[in-house]
Protein backbone atom coordinates (compact mmCIF):
# COMPACT_ATOMS: atom_id res chain seq x y z
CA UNK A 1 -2.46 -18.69 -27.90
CA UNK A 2 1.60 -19.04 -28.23
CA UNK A 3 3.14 -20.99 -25.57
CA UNK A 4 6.66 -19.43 -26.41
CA UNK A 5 7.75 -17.08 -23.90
CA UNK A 6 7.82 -13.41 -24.69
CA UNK A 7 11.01 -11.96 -25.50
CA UNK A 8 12.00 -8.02 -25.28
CA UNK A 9 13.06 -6.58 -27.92
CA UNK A 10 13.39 -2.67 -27.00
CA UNK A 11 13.34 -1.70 -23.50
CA UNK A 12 14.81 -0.24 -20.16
CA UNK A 13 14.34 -0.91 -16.56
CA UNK A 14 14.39 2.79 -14.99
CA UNK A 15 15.30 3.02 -11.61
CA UNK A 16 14.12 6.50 -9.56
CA UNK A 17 15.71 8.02 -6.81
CA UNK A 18 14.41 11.13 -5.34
CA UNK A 19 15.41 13.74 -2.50
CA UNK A 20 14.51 16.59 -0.85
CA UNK A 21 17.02 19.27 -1.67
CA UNK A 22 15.77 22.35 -0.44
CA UNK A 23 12.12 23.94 0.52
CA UNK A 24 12.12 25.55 -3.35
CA UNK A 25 14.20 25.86 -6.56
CA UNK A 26 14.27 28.47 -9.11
CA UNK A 27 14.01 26.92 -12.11
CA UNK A 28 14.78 29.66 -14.85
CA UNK A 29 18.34 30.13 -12.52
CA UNK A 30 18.94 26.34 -12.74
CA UNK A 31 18.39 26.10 -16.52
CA UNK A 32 20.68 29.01 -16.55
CA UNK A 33 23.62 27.57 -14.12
CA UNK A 34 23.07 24.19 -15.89
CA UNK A 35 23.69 25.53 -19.48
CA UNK A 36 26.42 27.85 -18.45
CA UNK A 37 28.70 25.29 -16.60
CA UNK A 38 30.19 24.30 -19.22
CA UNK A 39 30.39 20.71 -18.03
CA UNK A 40 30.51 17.57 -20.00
CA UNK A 41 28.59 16.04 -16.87
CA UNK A 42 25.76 17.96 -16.71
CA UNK A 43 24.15 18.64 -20.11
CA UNK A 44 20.11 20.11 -20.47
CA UNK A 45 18.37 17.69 -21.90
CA UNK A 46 15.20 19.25 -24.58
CA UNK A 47 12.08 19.76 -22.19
CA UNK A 48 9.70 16.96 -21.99
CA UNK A 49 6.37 18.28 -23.51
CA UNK A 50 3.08 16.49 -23.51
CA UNK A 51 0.15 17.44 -24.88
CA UNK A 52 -2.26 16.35 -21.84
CA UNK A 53 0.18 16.72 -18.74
CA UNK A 54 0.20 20.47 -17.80
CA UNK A 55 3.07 21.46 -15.67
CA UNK A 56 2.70 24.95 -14.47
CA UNK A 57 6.64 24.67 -13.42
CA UNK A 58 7.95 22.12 -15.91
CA UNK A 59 11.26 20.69 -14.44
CA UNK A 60 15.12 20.94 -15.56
CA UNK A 61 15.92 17.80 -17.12
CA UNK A 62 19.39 17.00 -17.12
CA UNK A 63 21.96 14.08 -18.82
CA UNK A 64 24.34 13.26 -16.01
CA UNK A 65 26.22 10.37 -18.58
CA UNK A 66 26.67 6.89 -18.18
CA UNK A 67 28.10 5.53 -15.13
CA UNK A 68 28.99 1.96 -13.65
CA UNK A 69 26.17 0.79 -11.32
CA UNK A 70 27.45 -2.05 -9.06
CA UNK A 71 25.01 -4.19 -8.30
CA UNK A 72 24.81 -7.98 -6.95
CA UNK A 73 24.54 -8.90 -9.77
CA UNK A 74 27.39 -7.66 -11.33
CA UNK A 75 28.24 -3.86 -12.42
CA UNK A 76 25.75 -2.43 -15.38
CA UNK A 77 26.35 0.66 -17.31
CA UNK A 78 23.39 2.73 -16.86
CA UNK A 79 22.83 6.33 -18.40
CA UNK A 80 21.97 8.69 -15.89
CA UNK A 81 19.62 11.86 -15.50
CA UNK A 82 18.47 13.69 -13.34
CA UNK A 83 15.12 16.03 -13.14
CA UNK A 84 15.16 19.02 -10.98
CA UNK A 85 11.54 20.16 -9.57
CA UNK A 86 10.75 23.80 -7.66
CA UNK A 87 9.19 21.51 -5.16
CA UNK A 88 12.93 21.34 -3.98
CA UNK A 89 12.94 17.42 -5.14
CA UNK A 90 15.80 16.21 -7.46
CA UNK A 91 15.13 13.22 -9.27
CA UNK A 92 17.61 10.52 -10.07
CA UNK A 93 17.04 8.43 -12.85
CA UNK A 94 19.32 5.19 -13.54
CA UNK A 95 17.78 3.96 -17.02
CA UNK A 96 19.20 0.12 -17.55
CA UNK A 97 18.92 -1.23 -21.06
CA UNK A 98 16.95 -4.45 -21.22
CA UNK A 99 19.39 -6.90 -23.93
CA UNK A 100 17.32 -7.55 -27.22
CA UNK A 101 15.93 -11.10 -26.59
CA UNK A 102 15.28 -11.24 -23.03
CA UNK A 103 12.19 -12.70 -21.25
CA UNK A 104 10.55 -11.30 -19.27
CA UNK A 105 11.00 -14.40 -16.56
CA UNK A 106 14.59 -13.30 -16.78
CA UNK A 107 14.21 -10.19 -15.27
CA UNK A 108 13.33 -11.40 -12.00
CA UNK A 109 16.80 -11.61 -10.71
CA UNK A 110 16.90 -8.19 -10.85
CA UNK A 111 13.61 -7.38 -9.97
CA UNK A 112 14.27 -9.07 -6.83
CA UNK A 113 17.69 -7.02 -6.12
CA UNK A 114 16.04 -3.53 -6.75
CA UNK A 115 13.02 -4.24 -5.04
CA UNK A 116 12.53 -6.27 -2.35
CA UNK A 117 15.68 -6.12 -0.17
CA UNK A 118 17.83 -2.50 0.27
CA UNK A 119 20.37 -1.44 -2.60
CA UNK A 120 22.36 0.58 -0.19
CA UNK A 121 25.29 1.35 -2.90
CA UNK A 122 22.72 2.16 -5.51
CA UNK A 123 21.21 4.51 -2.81
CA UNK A 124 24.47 5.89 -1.85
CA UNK A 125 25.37 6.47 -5.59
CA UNK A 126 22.15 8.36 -6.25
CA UNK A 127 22.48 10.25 -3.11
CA UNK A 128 26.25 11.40 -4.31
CA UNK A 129 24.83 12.82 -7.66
CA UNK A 130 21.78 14.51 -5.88
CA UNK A 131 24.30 16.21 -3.61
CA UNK A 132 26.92 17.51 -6.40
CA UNK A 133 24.09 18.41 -8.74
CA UNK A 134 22.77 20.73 -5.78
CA UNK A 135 26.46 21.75 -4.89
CA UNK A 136 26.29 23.07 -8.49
CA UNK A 137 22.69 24.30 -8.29
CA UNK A 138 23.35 25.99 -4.95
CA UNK A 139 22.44 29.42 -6.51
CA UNK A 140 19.09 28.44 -7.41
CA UNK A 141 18.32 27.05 -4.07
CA UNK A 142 16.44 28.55 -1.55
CA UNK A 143 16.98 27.22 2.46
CA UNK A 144 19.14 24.35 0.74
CA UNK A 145 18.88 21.37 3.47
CA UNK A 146 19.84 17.74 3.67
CA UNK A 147 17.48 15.12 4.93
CA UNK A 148 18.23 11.09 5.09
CA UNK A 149 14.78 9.90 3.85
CA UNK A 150 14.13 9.26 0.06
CA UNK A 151 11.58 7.73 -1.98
CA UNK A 152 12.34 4.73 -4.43
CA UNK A 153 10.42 3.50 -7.54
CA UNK A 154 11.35 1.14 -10.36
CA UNK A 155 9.57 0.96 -13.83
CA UNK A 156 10.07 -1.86 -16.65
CA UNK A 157 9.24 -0.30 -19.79
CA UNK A 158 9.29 -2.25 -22.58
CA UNK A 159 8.32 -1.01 -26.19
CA UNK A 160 8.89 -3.51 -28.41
CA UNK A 161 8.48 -7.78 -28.04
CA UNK A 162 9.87 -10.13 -30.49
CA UNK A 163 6.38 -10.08 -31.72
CA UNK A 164 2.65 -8.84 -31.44
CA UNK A 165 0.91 -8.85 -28.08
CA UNK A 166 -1.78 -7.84 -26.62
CA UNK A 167 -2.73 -6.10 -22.90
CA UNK A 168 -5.06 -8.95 -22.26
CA UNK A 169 -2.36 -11.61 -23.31
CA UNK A 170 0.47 -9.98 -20.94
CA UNK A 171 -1.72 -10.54 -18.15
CA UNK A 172 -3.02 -13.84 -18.72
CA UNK A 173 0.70 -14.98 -19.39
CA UNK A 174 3.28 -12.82 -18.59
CA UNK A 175 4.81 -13.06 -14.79
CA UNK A 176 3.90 -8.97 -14.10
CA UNK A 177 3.14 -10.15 -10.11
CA UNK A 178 6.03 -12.01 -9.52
CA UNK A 179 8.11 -8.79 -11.74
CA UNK A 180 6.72 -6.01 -9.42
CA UNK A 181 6.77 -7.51 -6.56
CA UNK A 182 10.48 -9.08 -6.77
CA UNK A 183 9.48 -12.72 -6.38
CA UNK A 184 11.46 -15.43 -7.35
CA UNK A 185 9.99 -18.36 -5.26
CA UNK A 186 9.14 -21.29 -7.48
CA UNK A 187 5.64 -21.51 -5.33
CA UNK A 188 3.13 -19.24 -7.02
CA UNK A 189 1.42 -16.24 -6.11
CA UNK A 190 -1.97 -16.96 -3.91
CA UNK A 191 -4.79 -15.95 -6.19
CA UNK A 192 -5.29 -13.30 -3.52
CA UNK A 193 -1.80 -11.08 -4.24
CA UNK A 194 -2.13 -11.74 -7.89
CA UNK A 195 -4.91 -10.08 -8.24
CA UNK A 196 -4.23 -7.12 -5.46
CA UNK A 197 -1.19 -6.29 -8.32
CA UNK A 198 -2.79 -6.70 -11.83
CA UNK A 199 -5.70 -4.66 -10.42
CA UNK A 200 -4.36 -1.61 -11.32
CA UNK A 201 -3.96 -2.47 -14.66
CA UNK A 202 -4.67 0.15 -17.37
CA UNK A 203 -4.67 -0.11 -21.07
CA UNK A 204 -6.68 2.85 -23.59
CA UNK A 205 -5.38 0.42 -26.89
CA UNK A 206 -5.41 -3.47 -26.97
CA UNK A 207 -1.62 -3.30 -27.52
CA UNK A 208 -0.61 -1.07 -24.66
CA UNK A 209 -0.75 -2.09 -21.04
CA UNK A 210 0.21 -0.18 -17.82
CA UNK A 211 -0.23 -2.26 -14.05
CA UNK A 212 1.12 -0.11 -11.08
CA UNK A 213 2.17 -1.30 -7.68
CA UNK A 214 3.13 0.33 -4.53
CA UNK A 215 6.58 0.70 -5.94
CA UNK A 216 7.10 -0.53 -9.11
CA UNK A 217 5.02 -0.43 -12.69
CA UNK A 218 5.41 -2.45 -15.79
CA UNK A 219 4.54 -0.38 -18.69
CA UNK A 220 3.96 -1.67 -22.35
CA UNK A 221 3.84 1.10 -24.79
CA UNK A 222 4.57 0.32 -28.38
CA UNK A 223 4.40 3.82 -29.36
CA UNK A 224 7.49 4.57 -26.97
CA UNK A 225 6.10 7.58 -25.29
CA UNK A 226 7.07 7.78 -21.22
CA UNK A 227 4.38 9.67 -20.36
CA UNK A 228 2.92 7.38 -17.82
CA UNK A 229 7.04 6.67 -16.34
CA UNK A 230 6.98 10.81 -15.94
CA UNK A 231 3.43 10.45 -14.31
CA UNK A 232 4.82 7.93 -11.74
CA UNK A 233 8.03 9.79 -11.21
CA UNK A 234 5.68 13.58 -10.51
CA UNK A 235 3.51 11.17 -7.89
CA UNK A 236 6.61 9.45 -6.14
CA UNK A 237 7.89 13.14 -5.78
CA UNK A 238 4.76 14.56 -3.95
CA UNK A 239 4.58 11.23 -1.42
CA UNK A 240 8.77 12.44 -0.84
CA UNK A 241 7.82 15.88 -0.26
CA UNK A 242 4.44 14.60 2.24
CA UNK A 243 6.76 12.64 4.11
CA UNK A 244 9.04 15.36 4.58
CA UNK A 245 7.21 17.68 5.45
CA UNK A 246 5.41 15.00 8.21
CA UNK A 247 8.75 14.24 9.34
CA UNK A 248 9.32 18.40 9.86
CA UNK A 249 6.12 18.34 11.92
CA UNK A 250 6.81 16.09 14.19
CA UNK A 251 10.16 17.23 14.68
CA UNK A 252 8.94 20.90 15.06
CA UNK A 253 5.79 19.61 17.20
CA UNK A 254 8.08 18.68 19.64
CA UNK A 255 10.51 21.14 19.42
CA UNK A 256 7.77 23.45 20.77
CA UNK A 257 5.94 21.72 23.18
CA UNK A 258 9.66 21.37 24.69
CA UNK A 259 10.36 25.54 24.84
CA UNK A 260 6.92 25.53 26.03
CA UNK A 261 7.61 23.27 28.85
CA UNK A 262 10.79 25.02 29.46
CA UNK A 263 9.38 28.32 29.62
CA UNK A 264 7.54 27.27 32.82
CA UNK A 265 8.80 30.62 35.34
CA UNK A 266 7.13 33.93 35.23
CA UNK A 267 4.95 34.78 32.22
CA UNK A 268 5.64 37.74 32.48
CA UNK A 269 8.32 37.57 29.82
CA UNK A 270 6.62 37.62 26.93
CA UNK A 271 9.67 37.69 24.37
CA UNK A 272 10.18 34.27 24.61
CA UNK A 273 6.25 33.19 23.61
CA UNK A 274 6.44 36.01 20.87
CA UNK A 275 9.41 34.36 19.50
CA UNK A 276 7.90 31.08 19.31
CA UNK A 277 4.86 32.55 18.11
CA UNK A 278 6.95 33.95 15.39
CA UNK A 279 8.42 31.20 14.40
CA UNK A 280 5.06 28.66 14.37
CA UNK A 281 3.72 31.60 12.20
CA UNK A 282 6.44 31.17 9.54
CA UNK A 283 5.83 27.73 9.85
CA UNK A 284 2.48 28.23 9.08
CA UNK A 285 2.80 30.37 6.09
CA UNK A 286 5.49 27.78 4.89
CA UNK A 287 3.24 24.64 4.96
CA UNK A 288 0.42 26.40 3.65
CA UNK A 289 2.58 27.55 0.52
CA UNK A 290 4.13 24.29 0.11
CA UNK A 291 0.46 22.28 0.31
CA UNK A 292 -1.00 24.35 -2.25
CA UNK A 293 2.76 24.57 -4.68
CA UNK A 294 2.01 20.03 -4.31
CA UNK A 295 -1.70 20.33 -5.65
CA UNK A 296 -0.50 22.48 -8.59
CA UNK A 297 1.93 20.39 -9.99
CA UNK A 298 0.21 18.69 -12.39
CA UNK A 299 -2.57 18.71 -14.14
CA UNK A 300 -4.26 16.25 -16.38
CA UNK A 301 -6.01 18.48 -19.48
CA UNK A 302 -8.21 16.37 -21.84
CA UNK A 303 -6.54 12.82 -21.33
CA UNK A 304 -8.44 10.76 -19.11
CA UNK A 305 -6.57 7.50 -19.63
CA UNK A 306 -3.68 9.34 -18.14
CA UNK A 307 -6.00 10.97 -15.39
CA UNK A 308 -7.27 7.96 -14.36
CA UNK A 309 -3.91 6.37 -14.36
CA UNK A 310 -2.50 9.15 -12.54
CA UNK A 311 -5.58 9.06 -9.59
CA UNK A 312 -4.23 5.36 -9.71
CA UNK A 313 -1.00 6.18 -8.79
CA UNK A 314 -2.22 8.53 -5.73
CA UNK A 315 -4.52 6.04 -4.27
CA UNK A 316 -1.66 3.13 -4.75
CA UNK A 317 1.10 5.34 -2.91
CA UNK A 318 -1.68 6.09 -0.52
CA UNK A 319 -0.75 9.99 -1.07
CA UNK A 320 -4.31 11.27 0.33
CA UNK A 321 -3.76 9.55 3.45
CA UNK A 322 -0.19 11.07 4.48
CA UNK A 323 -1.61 14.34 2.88
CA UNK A 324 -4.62 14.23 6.02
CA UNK A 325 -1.69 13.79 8.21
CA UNK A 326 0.27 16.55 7.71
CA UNK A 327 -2.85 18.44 7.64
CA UNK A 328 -3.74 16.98 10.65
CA UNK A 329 -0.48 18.36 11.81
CA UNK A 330 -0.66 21.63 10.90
CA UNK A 331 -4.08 22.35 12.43
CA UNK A 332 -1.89 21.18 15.55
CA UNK A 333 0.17 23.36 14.95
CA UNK A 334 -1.98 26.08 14.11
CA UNK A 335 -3.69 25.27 17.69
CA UNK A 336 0.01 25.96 19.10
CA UNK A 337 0.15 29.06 17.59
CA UNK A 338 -3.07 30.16 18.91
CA UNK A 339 -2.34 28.85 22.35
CA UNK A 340 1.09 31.04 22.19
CA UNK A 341 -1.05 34.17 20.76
CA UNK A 342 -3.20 33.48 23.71
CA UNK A 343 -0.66 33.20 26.42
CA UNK A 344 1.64 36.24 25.20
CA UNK A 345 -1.36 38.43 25.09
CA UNK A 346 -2.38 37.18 28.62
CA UNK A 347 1.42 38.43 29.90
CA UNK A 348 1.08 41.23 28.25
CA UNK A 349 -2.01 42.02 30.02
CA UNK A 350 -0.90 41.24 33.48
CA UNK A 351 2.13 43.10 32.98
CA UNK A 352 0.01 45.84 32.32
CA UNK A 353 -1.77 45.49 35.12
CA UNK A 354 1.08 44.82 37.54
CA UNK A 355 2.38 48.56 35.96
CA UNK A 356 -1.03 50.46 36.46
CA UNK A 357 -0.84 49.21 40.37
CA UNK A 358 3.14 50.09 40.95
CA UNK A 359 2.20 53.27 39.34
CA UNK A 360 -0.76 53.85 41.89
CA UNK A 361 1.24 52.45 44.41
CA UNK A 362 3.97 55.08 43.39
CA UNK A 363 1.51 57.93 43.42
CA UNK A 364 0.34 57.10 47.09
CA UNK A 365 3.72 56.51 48.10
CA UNK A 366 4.87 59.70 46.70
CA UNK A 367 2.36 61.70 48.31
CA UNK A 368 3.00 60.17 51.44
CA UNK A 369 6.93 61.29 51.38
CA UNK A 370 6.10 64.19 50.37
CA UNK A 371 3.81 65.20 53.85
């Protein structure tokens, strides 16, 4: 086997930022805004089409141009897009060129800046594009919001080495551990984390490979397709929307359980538990929508490399385990909402009763003034 180290030849690191910009987008009114603005920043790129991913709502993919990305490093010009999804989520995608000739030992550096400290000016640069692309989006936006959390995820695609290689060979040689997980310390890996990373290695030719972490993936793909970078990016966008949506539980959870607290006096006002029960009802509707909108997003049609690889990328981000808790949450909430339904139905009926005996007690009194 050749000792020499492998060298890239064509390839980009891309860097994803995503947000939650609203509970739903209309697409077809986005394309339209997008193409009609006229603006040299914000250009509609050609859909991406593949023949096994099925997107029922495909996003807007847009060219936001090439900026300067200041890193620790030093500044990088990076060409910038930008997918919009009618989950609400706009992507932000920094794609960094990889020079013709580097190894792939010299990209930890880097690896170790974008992934495992924070990149608060690359977050606050992503986070100023998101906003002015849904300033110019705002249209197209329905119950536009702005939340602090994001989701982060970093993929080193490479399409071309200096020469042949093999799946089998990058693992054996290449440093893919030490690349995904950002570590530059001359002491090696423990046989233990190694092999937790590689894995969730995939490859369906000898030549290609994919290996996917937590929050970062090295992807060989001769061919040059991204079909397994646009995989990643639709899974890192359902664990953002999961964790918002836990986040709006918990904050709504105890919203509630203070007004019910507060409510404490005489039940016999009822208007305040109907309005709460109104509004834990549109709640309701509104995680129920949203749950099923996340399970549609993509499908997998007659592919199973890329189904498998995508089930990869759910168990990795651990998406079936925040999905059970904002389930969990919502039959909490759904509890709530019976519990309301309950109690104003209960005031109701003691109001009524309280009526039917000052009306008896009317009637007697009545008759009695009247003798």
């Amino acid at each position: 086997m050749d000792a020499t180290p492998l060298r890239i030849q064509d390839g980009s690191v891309r860097i994803y930022r995503l947000f939650d910009v609203a509970d739903e987008i209309d697409l077809g009114q986005a394309e339209s805004l997008a193409a009609a603005s006229g603006s040299r920043r914000l250009r509609l790129e050609s859909p991406h089409t593949h023949s096994a991913i099925e997107i029922p709502h495909p996003p807007v993919h847009l060219r936001l141009g090439v900026r300067a990305l200041e890193l620790r490093s030093g500044p990088r010009s990076v060409e910038v897009r930008a997918s919009v999804a009618n989950t609400g989520v706009v992507g932000v995608l920094f794609e960094l060129p990889i020079a013709p000739g580097t190894a792939l030992e010299d990209l930890l550096p880097l690896a170790e800046e974008l992934l495992d400290g924070p990149t608060p000016e690359l977050d606050a640069l992503a986070r100023r594009e998101s906003e002015e692309l849904a300033r110019a989006l705002v249209p197209a936006l329905s119950k536009p919001h702005s939340w602090e959390g994001l989701e982060t995820y970093t993929v080193f695609l490479v399409k071309a080495f200096d020469r042949p290689v093999t799946g089998a060979e990058l693992l054996a040689r290449a440093p893919l551990a030490r690349l995904l997980l950002g570590e530059r310390d001359p002491t090696p890996l423990s046989a233990a984390e190694r092999e937790d990373v590689l894995k969730h290695h995939y490859s369906y030719l000898e030549t290609d490979l994919a290996v996917i972490d937590w929050n970062s993936a090295f992807v060989h793909d001769p061919a040059g397709r991204t079909d397994v970078a646009d995989l990643l990016e639709f899974a890192t966008a359902h664990l953002l929307e999961l964790r918002y949506y836990d986040q709006l539980l918990d904050r709504e959870l105890r919203r509630i359980y203070d007004e019910i607290a507060a409510l404490g006096g005489p039940r016999l006002l009822t208007r305040r538990y109907e309005r709460l029960l109104r509004q834990t009802a549109s709640l309701l509707l509104e995680l129920s929508e949203t749950v099923e909108r996340l399970e549609n997003a993509v499908k997998i049609v007659g592919d199973f490399y890329l189904a498998r690889l995508y089930q990869a990328a759910v168990g990795r981000f651990r998406l079936p385990a925040w999905q059970q808790s904002v389930l969990r949450k919502q039959r909490l909430l759904a509890d709530v909402n019976r519990l309301l339904s309950d109690t104003a139905a209960s005031s109701r009926g003691e109001l009524l009763e309280i009526t039917v005996v000052l009306l008896i007690a009317w009637e007697v009194l009545y008759a009695l003034l009247r003798r």
